[in-house]
Protein backbone atom coordinates (compact mmCIF):
# COMPACT_ATOMS: atom_id res chain seq x y z
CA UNK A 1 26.77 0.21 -95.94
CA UNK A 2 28.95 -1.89 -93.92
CA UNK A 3 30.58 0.17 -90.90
CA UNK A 4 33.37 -1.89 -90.09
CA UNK A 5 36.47 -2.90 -92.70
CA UNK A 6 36.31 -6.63 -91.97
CA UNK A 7 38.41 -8.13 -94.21
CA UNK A 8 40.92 -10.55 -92.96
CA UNK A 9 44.06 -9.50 -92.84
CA UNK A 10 46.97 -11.76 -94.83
CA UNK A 11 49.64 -12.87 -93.34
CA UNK A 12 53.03 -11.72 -94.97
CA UNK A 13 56.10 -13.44 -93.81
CA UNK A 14 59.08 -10.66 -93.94
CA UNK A 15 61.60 -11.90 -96.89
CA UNK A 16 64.57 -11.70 -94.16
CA UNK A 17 62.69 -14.57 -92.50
CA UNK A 18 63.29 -16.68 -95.15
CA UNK A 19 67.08 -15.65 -95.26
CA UNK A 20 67.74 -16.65 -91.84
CA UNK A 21 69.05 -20.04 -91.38
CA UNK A 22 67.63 -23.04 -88.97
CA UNK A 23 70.25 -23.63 -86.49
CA UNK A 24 71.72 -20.48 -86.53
CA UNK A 25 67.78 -19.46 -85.21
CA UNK A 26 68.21 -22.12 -82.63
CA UNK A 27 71.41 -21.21 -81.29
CA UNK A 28 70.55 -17.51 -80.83
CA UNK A 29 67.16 -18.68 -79.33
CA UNK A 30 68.86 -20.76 -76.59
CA UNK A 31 70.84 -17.63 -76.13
CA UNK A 32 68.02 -15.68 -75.75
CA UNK A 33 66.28 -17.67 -73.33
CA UNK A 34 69.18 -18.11 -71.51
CA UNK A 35 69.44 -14.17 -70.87
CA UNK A 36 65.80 -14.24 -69.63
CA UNK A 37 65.95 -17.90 -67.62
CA UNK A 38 69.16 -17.84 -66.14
CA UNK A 39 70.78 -14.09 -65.90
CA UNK A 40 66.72 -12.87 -65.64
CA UNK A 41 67.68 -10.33 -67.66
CA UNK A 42 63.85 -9.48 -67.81
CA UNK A 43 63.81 -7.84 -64.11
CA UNK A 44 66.27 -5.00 -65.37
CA UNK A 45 63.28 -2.08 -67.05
CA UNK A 46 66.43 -0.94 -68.54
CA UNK A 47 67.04 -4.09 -70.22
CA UNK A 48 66.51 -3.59 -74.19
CA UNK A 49 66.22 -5.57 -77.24
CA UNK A 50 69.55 -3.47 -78.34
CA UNK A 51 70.97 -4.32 -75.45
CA UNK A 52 70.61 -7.78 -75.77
CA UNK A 53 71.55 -7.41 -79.15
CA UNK A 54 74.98 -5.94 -78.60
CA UNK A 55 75.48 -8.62 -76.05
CA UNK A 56 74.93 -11.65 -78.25
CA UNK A 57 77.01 -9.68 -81.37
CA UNK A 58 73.77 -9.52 -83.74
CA UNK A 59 71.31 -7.11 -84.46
CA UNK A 60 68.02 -6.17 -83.18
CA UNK A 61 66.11 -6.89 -86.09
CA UNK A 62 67.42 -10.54 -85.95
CA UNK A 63 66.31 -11.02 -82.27
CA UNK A 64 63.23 -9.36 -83.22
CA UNK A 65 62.68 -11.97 -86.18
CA UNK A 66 64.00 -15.25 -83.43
CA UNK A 67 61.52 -13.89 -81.07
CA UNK A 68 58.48 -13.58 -83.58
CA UNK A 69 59.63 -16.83 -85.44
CA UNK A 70 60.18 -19.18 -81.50
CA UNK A 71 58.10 -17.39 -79.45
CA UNK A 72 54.98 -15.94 -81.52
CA UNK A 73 55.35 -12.54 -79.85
CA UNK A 74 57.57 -9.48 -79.87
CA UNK A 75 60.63 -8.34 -77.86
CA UNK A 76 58.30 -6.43 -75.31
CA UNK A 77 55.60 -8.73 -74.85
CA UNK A 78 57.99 -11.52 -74.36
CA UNK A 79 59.58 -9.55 -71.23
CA UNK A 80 56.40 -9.06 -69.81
CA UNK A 81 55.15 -12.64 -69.78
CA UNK A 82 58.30 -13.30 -68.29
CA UNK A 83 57.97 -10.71 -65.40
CA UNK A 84 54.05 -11.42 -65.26
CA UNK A 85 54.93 -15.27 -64.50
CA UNK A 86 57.86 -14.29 -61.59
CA UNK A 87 55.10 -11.89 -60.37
CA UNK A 88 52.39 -14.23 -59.83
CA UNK A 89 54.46 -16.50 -58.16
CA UNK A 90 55.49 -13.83 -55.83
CA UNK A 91 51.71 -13.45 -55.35
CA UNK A 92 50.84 -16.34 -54.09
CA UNK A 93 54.17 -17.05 -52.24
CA UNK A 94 53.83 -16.59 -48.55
CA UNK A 95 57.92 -15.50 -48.40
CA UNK A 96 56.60 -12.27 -50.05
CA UNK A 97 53.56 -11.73 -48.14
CA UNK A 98 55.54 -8.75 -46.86
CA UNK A 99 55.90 -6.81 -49.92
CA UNK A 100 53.44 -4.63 -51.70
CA UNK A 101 52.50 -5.57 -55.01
CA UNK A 102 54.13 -2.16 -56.48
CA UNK A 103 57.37 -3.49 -54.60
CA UNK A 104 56.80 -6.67 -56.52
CA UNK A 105 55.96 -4.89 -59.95
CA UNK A 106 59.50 -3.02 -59.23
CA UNK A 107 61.19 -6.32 -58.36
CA UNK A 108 60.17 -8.36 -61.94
CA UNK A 109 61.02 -5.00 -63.97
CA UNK A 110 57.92 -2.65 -64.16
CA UNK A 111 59.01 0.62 -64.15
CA UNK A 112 55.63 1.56 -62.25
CA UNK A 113 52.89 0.23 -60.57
CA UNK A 114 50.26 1.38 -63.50
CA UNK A 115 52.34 -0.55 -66.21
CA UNK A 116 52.61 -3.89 -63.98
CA UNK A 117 48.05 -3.39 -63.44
CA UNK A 118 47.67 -2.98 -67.02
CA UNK A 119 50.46 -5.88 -68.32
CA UNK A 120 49.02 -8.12 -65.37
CA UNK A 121 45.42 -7.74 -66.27
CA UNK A 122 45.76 -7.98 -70.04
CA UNK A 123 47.89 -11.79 -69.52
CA UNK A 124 45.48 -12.66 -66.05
CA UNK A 125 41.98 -10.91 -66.63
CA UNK A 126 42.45 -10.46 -62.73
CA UNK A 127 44.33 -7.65 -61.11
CA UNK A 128 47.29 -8.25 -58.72
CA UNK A 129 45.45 -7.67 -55.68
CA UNK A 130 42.48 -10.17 -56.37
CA UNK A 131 45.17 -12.76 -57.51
CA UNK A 132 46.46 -12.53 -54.75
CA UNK A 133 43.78 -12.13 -52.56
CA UNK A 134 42.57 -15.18 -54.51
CA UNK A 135 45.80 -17.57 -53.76
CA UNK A 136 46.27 -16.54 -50.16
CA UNK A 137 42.93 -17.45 -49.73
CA UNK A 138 43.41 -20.48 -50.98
CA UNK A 139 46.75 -21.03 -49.34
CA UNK A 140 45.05 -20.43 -46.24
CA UNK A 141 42.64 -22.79 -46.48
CA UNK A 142 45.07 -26.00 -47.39
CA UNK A 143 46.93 -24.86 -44.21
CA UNK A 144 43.82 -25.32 -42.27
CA UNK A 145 43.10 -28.39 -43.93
CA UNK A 146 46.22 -29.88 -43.51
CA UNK A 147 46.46 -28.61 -39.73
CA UNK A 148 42.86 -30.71 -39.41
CA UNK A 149 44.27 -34.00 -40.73
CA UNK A 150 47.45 -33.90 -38.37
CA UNK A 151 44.92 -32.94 -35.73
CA UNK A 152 43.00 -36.18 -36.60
CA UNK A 153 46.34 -38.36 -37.47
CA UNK A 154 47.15 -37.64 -33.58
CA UNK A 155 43.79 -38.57 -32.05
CA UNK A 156 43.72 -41.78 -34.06
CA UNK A 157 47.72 -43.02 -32.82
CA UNK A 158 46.27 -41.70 -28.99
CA UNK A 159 43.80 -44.18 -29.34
């Protein structure tokens, strides 16, 4: 007897999806994005899909639908990827070589260090530290590189 159900689930598309009209999807999309890319809305852990919502005069179960129709994901794990993509770029950024990656977590809108490990892993398959013990590593050694080759451009005009 088989121990596992492993029947493929089928995909059902929600009949309000097919109520929901083309451009009117695009215009709340670019309003959407435009919350997370320019106001980086994402960085507030306050920040809801209700509030977001109220703030473009719709519902929530619209920018849910947008989300899942543009985007392939939900409300939450949008936000994340967001904050997961600022954070990894504060990683490897020497300007923020001085913060700890909780500080960072805080700064891209984990509410905790433990959330930020777990959201981080599950998009990287790395934790924060070895990312960025990774990149700084790396960083380091195209410094050295580059130090070498001026080091060598110098000798060669002396000559």
């Amino acid at each position: 007897m088989a121990k596992y159900n492993l029947t493929e689930k089928k995909q059902k598309t929600p009949l309000y999806r097919s109520l929901l009209k083309l451009e009117t999807v695009d215009e709340v999309y670019q309003k959407i994005m435009a919350k997370f890319i320019v106001e980086k809305k994402y960085r507030d852990c306050n920040y809801s899909a209700k509030k977001m919502a109220e703030e473009l005069n719709t519902n929530v179960r619209y920018i849910s639908a947008i989300i899942n129709m543009r985007y392939q994901d939900n409300y939450s794990q949008m936000v994340n990827e967001f904050r997961i993509k600022e954070a990894m770029y504060m990683l490897k950024d020497r300007r923020y070589l001085n913060m700890n990656i909780e500080d960072i977590a805080l700064a891209v809108g984990f509410q905790n260090r433990q959330c930020f490990y777990v959201a981080f892993y599950k998009r990287v398959g790395i934790t924060p530290r070895e990312y960025r013990i990774t990149n700084i590593e790396m960083l380091q050694e195209k410094l050295e590189s580059k130090k070498k080759r001026r080091t060598a451009s110098k000798k060669n005009q002396d000559k």
